[in-house]
Protein backbone atom coordinates (compact mmCIF):
# COMPACT_ATOMS: atom_id res chain seq x y z
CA UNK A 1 -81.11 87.90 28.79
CA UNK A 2 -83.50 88.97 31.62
CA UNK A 3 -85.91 86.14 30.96
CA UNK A 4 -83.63 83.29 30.27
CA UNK A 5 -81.86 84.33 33.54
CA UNK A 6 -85.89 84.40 35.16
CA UNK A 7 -86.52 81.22 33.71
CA UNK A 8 -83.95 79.45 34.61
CA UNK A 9 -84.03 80.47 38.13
CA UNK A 10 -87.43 78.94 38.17
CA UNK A 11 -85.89 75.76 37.15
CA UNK A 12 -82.87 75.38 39.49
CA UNK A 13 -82.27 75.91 43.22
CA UNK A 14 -78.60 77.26 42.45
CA UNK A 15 -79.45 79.86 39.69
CA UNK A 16 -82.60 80.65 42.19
CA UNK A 17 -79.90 81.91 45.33
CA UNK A 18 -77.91 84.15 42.13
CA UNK A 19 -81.10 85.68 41.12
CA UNK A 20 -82.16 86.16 45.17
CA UNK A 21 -78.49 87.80 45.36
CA UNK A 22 -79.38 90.07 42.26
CA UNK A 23 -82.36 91.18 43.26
CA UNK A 24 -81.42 91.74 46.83
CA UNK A 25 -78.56 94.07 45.89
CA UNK A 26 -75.91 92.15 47.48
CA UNK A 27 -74.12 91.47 43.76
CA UNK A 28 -74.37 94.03 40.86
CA UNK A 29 -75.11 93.61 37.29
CA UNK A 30 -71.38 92.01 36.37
CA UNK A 31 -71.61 89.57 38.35
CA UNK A 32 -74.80 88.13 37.94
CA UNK A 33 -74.63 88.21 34.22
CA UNK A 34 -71.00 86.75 34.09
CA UNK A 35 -70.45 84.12 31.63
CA UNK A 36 -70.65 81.51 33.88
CA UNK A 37 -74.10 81.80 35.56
CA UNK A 38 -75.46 82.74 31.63
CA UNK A 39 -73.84 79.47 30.74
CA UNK A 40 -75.27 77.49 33.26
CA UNK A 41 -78.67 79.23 32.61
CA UNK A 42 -78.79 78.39 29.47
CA UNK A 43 -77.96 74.75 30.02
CA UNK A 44 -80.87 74.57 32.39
CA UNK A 45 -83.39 75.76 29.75
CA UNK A 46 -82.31 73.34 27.14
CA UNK A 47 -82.43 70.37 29.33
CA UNK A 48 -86.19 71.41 30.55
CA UNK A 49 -87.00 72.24 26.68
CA UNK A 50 -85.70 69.10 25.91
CA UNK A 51 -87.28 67.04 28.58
CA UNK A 52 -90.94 69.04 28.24
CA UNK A 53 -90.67 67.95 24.27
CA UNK A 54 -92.63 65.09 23.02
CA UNK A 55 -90.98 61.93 21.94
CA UNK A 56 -90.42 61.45 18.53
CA UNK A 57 -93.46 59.91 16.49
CA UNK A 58 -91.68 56.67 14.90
CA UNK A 59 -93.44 56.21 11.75
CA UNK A 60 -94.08 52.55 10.09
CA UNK A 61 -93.19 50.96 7.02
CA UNK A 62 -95.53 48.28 6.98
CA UNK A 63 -97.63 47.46 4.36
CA UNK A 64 -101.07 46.50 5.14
């Protein structure tokens, strides 16, 4: 959990000011793991997993 939360923050500016909020003590450990920010952490990943990931090799059929 720590190090999808981590990694996302990376990633995004609005997940960055939730972890900044964590770490500075101002919100405790129910809020910043609510369902919400995990959900939105988790979307961030995938999209940067997918985005990072090469393209799809297109094989041919073609006879030579």
């Amino acid at each position: 959990m720590e190090r999808l939360m981590f990694s996302a923050a990376a990633r995004d500016a609005s997940l960055a000011r939730h972890m900044h909020l964590f770490g500075s003590r101002l919100i405790g450990p129910l809020r910043f793991l609510n369902p919400v920010a995990v959900a939105k952490a988790a979307a961030v990943n995938i999209r940067h997993r997918r985005a990072a990931a090469p393209p799809p090799a297109h094989l041919s059929r073609t006879r030579s």
